[in-house]
Protein backbone atom coordinates (compact mmCIF):
# COMPACT_ATOMS: atom_id res chain seq x y z
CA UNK A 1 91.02 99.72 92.55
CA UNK A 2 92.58 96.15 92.05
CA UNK A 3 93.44 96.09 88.24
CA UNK A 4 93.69 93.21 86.88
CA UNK A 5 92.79 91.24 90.40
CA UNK A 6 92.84 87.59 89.08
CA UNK A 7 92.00 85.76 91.45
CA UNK A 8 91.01 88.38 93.96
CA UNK A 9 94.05 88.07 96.65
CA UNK A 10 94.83 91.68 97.22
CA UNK A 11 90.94 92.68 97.01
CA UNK A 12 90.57 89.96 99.76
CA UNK A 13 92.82 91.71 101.70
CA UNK A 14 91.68 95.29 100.93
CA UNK A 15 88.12 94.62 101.77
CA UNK A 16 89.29 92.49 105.12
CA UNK A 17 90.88 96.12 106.02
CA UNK A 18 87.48 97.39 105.61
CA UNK A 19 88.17 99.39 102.30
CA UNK A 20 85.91 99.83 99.47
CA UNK A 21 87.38 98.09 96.66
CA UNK A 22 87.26 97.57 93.05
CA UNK A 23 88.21 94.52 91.79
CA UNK A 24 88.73 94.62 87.99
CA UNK A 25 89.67 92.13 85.42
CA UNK A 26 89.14 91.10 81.73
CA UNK A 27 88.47 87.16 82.88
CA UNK A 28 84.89 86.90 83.91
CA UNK A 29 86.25 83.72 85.53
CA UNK A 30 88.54 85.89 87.87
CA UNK A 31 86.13 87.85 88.12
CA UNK A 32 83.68 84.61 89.79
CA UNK A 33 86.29 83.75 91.80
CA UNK A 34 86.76 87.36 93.23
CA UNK A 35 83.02 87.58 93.85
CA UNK A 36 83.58 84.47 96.41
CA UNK A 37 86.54 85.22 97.80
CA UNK A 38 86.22 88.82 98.25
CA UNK A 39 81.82 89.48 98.41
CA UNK A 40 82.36 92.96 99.61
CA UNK A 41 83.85 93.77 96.57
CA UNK A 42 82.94 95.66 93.41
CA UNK A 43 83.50 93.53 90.57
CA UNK A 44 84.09 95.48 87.03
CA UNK A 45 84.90 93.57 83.68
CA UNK A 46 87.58 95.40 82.00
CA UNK A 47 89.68 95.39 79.01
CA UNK A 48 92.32 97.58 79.29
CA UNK A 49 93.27 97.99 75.66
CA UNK A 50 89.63 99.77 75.48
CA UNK A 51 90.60 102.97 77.93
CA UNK A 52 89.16 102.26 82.09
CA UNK A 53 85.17 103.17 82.25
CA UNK A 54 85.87 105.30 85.09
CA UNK A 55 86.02 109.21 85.50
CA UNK A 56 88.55 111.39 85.73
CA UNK A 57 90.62 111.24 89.14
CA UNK A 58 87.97 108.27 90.24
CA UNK A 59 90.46 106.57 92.54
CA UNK A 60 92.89 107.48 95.51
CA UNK A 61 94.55 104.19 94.94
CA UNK A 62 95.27 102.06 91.91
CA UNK A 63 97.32 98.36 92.26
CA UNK A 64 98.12 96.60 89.34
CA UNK A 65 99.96 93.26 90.52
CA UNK A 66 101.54 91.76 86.96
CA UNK A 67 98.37 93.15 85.14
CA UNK A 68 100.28 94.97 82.66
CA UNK A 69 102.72 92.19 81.12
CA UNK A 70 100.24 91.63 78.56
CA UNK A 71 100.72 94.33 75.79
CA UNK A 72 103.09 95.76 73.08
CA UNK A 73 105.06 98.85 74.05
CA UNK A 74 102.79 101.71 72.86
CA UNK A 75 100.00 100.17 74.56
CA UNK A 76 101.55 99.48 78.01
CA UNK A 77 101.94 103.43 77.90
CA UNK A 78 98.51 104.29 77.22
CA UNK A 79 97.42 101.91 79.52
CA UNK A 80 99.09 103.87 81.80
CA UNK A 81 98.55 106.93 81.10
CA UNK A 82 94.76 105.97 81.41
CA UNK A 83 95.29 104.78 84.70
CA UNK A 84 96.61 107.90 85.96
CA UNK A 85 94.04 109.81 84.10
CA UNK A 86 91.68 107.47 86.41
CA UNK A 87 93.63 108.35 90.11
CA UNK A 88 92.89 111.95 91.60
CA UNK A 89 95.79 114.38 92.02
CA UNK A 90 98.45 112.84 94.53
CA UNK A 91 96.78 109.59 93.79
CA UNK A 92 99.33 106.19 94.65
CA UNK A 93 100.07 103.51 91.82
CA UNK A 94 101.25 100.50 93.91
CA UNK A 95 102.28 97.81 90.68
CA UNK A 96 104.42 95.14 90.12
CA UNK A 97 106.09 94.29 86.87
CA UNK A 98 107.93 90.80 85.23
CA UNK A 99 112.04 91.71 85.44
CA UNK A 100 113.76 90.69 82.70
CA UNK A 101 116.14 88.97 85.10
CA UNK A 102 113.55 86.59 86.39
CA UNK A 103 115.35 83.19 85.97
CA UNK A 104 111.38 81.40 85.23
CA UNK A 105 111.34 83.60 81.69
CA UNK A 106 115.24 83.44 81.26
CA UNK A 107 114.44 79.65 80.65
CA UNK A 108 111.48 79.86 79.10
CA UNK A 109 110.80 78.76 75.35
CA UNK A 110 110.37 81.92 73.60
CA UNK A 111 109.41 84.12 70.58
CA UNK A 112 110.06 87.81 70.45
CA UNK A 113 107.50 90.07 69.31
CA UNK A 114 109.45 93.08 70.09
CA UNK A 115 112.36 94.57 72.51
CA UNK A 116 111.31 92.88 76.21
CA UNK A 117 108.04 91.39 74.96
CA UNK A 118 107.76 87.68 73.90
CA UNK A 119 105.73 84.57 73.14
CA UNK A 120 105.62 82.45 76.17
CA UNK A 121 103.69 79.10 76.04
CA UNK A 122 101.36 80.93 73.65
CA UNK A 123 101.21 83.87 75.79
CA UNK A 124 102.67 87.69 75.57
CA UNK A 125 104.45 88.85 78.41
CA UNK A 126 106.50 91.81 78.50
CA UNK A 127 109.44 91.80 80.52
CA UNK A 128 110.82 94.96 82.10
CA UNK A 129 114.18 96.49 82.66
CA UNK A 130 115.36 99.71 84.82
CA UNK A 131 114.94 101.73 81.98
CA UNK A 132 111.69 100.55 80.76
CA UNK A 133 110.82 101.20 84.48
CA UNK A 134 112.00 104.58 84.11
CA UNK A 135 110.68 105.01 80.81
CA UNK A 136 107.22 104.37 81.87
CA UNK A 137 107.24 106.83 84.62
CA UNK A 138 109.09 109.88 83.47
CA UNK A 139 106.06 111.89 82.74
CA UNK A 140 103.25 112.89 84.74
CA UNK A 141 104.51 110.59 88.00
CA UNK A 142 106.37 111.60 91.17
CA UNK A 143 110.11 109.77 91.58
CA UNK A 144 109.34 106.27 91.41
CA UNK A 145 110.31 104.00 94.74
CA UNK A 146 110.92 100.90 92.49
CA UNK A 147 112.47 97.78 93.76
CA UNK A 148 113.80 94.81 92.15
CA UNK A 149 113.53 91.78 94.36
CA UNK A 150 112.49 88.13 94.59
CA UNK A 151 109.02 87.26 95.57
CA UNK A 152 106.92 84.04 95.89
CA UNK A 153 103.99 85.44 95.89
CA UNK A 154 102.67 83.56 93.03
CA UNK A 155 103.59 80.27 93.89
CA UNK A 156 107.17 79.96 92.61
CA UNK A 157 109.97 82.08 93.06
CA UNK A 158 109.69 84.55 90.67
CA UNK A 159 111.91 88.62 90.33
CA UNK A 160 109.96 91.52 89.64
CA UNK A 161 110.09 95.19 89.70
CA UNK A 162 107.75 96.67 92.59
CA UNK A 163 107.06 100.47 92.06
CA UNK A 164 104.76 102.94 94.34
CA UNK A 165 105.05 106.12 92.46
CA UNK A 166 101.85 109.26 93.25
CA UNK A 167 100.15 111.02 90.37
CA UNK A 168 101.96 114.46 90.22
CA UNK A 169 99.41 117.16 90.68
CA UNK A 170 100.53 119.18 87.39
């Protein structure tokens, strides 16, 4: 599954690989776009404050590329915790998170809401640390690979955290 797919680049590439893929997002404009850019894929409108509408251990594979910058602490973690409800035993988590050391939010013109989660341009957007990192994946996850590093995937130079991380089979 592509959570929070946007505009549809990593279910592009997913579905050019020959996977089956599930491309879900709460914009039903993303959504269109996916649809284009990515036909072989399953499109599912999702809001992730309302739990995933999948079963139990549905997916080998979950990524969430900066899908889950949107929420307050408490539900970031149950966000989570649904989406490892939703991968099957030994299921991969491949995600990528805003760092709080990324220079394009450092700048920014914000509000805080609460500790690493702000107002940007009218927006929320958490921010994440090494501990939130840890935080988020102490229970119920195998040892975290996560990575701080500078990408420009979107566009602009921009530091995140990228974390791969398994469902523990407990």
């Amino acid at each position: 599954m592509d959570l929070g797919c946007g505009a549809g680049h990593d279910a592009v590439f997913l579905t050019g690989l020959g996977l089956t893929v599930v491309a879900a997002d709460f914009s039903e404009e993303a959504l269109g776009i996916t649809r284009r850019r990515a036909p072989a894929a399953k499109t599912e409108n999702v809001d992730l404050t309302r739990g995933l509408p999948f079963p139990d251990a549905h997916f080998g594979v979950i990524i969430a590329s900066l899908s889950l910058h949107y929420f307050p602490w408490h539900q970031t973690t149950s966000i989570l915790d649904d989406v490892r409800r939703c991968l099957e035993p030994g299921g991969h988590l491949l995600a990528r998170f805003n760092s709080t050391r990324d220079p394009h939010y450092s700048a920014a013109e914000k509000r805080r809401i609460e500790n690493n989660f702000y107002l940007v341009e009218g927006m929320p957007k958490r921010l994440f640390d090494r501990r939130d990192i840890a935080t988020l994946f102490a229970t119920g996850w195998e040892t975290p690979a996560a990575n701080e590093h500078t990408t420009r995937r979107y566009g602009e130079e921009k530091l995140v955290w990228e974390v791969a991380t398994r469902k523990s089979h407990s």
